[in-house]
Protein backbone atom coordinates (compact mmCIF):
# COMPACT_ATOMS: atom_id res chain seq x y z
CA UNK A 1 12.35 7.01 1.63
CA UNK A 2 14.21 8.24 4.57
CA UNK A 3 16.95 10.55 3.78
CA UNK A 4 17.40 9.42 0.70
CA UNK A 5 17.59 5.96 0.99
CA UNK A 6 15.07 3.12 0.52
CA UNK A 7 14.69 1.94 4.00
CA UNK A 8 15.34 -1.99 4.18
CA UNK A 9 12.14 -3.51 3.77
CA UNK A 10 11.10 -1.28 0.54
CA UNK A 11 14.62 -2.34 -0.83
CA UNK A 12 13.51 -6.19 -0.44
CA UNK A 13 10.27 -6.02 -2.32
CA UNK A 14 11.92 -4.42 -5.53
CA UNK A 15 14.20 -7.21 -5.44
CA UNK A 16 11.32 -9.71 -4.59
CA UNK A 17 9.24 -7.69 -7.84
CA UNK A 18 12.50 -7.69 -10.03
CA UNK A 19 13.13 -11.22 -9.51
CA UNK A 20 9.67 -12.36 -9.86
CA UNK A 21 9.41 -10.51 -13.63
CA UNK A 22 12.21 -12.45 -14.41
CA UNK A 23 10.87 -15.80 -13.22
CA UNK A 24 7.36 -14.29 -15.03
CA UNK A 25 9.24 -14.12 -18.15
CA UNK A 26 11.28 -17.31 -18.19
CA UNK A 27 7.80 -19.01 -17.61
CA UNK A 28 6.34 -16.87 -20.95
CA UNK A 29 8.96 -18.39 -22.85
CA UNK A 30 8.50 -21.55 -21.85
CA UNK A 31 12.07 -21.99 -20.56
CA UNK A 32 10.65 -22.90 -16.88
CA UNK A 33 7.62 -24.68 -16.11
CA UNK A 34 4.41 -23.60 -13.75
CA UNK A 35 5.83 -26.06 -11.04
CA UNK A 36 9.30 -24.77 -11.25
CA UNK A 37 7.94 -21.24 -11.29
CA UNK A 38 5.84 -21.43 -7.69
CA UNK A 39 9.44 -23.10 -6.77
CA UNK A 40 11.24 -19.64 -7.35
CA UNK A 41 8.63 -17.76 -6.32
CA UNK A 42 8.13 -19.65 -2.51
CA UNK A 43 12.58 -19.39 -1.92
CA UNK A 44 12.23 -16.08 -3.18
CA UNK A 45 9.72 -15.30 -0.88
CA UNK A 46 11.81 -16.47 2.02
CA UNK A 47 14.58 -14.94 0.50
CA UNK A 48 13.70 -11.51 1.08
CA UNK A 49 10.98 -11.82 3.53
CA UNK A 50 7.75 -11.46 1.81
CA UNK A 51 4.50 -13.63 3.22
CA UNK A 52 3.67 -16.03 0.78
CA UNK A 53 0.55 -16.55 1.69
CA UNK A 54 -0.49 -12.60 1.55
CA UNK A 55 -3.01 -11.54 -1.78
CA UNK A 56 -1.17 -8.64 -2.01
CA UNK A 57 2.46 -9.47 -2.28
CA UNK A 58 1.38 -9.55 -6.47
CA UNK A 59 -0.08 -5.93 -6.03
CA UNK A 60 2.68 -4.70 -3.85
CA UNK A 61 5.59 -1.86 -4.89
């Protein structure tokens, strides 16, 4: 945090993490297959600029 704010980059891994739990819950249910999931996942990647090839992007925020 700078000032107060989440700085940019911090702001686009919450959404990445927020967005993911959704697509991690849709695939519990069964409303979205494993395929469709690593769909969403890879545009959301690109989305808000996480590597999708990095380990960590599952450990991260």
């Amino acid at each position: 945090m700078r000032d107060g704010k989440i700085t940019e980059g911090k702001e686009d891994l919450l959404s990445y993490k927020l967005a993911m739990s959704m697509a991690e819950n849709m695939l519990s249910q069964g409303i979205i297959t494993a395929d469709e999931f690593n769909k969403i996942e890879q545009k959301f990647c690109v989305k808000y600029c996480i590597n999708f090839s990095s380990v960590f992007r599952h450990f991260a925020g």
